[in-house]
Protein backbone atom coordinates (compact mmCIF):
# COMPACT_ATOMS: atom_id res chain seq x y z
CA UNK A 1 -211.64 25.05 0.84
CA UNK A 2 -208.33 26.75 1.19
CA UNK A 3 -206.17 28.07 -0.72
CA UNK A 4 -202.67 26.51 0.36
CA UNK A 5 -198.64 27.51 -0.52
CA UNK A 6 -196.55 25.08 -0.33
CA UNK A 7 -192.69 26.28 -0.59
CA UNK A 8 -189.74 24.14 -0.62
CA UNK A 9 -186.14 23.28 -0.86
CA UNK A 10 -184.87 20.35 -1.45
CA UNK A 11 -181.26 19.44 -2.30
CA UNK A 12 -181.89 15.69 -3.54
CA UNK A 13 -185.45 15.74 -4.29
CA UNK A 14 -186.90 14.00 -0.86
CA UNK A 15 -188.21 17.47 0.43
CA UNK A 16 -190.02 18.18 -3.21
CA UNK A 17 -191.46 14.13 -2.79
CA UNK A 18 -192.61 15.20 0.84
CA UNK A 19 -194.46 18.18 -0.68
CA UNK A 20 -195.59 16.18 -3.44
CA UNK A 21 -197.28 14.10 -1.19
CA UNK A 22 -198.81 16.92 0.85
CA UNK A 23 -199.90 18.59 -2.42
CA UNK A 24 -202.13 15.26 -3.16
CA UNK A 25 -203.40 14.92 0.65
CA UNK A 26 -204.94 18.51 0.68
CA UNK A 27 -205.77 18.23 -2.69
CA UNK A 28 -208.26 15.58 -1.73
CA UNK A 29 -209.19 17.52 1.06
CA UNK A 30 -210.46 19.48 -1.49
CA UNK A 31 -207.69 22.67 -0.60
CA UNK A 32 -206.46 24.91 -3.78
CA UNK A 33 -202.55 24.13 -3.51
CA UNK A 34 -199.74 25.58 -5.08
CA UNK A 35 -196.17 23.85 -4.65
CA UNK A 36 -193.09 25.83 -5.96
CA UNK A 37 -189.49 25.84 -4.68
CA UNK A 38 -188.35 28.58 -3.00
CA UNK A 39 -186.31 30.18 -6.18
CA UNK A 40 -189.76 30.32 -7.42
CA UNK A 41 -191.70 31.54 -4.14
CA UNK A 42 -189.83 34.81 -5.45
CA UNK A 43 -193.03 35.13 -8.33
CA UNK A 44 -195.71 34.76 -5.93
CA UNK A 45 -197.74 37.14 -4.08
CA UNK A 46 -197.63 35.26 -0.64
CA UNK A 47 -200.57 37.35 0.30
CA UNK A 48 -202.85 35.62 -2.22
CA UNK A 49 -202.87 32.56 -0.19
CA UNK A 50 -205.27 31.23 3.06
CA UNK A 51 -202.34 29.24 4.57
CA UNK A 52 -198.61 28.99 3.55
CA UNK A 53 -196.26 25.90 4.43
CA UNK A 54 -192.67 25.99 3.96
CA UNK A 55 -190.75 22.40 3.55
CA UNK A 56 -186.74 22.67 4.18
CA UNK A 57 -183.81 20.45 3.70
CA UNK A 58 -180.96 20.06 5.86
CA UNK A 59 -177.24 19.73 4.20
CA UNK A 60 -174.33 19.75 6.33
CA UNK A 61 -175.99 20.83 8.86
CA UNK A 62 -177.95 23.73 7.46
CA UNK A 63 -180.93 24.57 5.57
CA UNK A 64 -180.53 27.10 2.56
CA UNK A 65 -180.25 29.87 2.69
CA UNK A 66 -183.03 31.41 0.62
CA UNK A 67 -185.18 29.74 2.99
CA UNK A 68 -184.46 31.46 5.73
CA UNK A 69 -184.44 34.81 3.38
CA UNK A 70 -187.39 33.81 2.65
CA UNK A 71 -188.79 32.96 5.84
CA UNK A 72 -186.94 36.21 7.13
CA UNK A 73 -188.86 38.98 4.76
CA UNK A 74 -191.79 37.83 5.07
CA UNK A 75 -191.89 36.56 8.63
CA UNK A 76 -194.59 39.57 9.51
CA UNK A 77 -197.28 38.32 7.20
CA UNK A 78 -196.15 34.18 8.17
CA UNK A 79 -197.01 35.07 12.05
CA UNK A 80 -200.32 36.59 10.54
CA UNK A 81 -201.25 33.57 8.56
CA UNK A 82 -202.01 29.65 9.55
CA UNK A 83 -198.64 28.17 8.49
CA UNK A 84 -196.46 25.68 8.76
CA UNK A 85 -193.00 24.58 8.70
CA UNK A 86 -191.26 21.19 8.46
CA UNK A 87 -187.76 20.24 7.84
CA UNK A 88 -186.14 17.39 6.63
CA UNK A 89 -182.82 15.76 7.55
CA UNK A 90 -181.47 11.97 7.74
CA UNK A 91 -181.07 12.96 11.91
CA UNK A 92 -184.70 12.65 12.43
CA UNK A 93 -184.15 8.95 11.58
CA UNK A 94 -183.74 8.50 14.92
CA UNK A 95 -187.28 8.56 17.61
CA UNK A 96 -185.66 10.63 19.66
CA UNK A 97 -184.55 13.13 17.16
CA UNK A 98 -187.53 13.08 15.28
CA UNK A 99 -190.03 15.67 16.48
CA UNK A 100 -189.51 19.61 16.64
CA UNK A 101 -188.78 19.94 20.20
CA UNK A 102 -186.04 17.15 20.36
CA UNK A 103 -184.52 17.58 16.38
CA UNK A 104 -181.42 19.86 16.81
CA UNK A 105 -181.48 21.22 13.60
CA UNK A 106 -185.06 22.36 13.92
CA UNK A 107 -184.83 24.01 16.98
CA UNK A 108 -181.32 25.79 15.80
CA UNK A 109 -183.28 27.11 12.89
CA UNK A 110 -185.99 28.01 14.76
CA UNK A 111 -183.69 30.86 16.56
CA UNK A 112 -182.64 31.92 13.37
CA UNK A 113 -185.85 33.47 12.33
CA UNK A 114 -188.66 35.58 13.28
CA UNK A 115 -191.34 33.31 12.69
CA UNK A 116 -192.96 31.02 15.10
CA UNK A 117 -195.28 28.77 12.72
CA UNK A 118 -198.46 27.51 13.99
CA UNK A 119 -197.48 23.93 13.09
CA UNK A 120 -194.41 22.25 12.76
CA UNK A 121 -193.28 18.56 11.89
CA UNK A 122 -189.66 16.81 11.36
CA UNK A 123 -189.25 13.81 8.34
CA UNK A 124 -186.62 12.16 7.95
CA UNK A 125 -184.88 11.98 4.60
CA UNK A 126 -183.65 9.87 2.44
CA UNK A 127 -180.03 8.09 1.42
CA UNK A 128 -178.93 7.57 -2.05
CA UNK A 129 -174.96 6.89 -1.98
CA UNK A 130 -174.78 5.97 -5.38
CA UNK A 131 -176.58 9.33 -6.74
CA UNK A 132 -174.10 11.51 -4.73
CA UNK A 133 -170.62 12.86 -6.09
CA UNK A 134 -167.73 11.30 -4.42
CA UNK A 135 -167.09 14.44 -1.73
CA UNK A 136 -171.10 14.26 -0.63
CA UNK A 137 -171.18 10.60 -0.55
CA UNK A 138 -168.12 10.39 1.70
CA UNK A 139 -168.69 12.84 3.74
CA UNK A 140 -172.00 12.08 4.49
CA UNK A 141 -170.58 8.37 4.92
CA UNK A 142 -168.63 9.79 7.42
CA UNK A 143 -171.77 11.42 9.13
CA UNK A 144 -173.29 8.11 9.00
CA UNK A 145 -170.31 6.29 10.86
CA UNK A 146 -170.45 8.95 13.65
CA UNK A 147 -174.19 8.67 14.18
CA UNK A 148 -174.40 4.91 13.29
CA UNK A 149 -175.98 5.26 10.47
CA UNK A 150 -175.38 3.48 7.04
CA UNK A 151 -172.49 3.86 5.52
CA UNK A 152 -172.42 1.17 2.29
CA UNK A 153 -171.99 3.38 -0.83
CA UNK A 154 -174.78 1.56 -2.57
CA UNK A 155 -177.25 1.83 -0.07
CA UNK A 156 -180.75 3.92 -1.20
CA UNK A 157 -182.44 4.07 1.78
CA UNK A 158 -185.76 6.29 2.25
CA UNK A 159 -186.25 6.86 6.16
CA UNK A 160 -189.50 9.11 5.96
CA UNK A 161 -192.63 7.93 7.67
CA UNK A 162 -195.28 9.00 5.01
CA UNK A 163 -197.93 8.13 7.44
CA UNK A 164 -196.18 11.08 9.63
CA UNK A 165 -196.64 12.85 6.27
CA UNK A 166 -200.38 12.14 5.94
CA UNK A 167 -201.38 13.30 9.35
CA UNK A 168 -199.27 16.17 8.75
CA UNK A 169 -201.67 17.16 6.32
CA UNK A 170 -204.57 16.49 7.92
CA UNK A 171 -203.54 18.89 10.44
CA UNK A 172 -202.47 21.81 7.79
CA UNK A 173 -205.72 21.10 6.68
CA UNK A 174 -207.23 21.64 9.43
CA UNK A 175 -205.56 25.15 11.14
């Protein structure tokens, strides 16, 4: 048994389900998990844990920016550690955008930082026009048209794979 940080962002709550989920898995695995955004990773002593994941959401292009803070100060002790690091964006809908080598955003973040985690994974999200202000939902409308995507503004659509999510945390359970 492990114990097992799980750290997030999530901007409309699909990266915190994703977590959720892992939380369960390893929990049956019979792993000690702890699951707190990254405004809360802040409290924690990062060094009290066996294996640390971080979970990050893509907006506009970007993942927050306390993540990679995060990620950033703390990248020594990371390295040290099994971790792991998955992000989440609506590109990754798409096969061939869907894994870390061939997601853009993924492998633009990864140059951002000093950490090379020991596992990595890409989900895609999830689209909920009607839960979005006006400015999100059309621009990400307009994100959608470019990358033929969906685009009617009461479409909820949830692209992840949670079978990608279970054998995600098989393998975390496993490094």
């Amino acid at each position: 048994m492990a114990t097992i940080l799980i750290v997030y962002s999530s901007t409309d709550g699909q990266t915190k389900k994703i977590c959720q989920r892992l939380q369960q898995a390893l929990a049956e695995q019979t792993h000690q998990v702890t699951l707190v955004s990254v405004a809360d990773a802040l409290d924690q002593d990062l060094h009290a844990f066996d294996k640390i994941v971080v979970g990050a959401s893509i907006r506009y292009g970007k993942h927050h920016p306390h993540i990679v803070r995060l990620i950033n100060d703390n990248a020594q002790l990371l390295n040290q550690k099994p971790s792991a690091l998955f992000s989440v964006n609506l590109v990754a809908r798409k096969p061939e955008k869907s894994q870390p080598e061939t997601n853009p955003y993924l492998r633009r973040f990864l140059k951002q930082i000093a950490w090379r985690p020991k596992l990595m994974a890409v989900f895609a999200g999830k689209i909920d026009y009607p839960s979005y202000g006006i400015f999100d939902r059309l621009i990400i409308q307009l994100i959608m048209l470019i990358t033929r995507g969906p685009t009617d503004p009461r479409a909820v659509i949830e692209f992840t794979d949670w079978q990608q999510v279970d054998a995600f945390a098989r393998r975390i359970g496993d490094l």
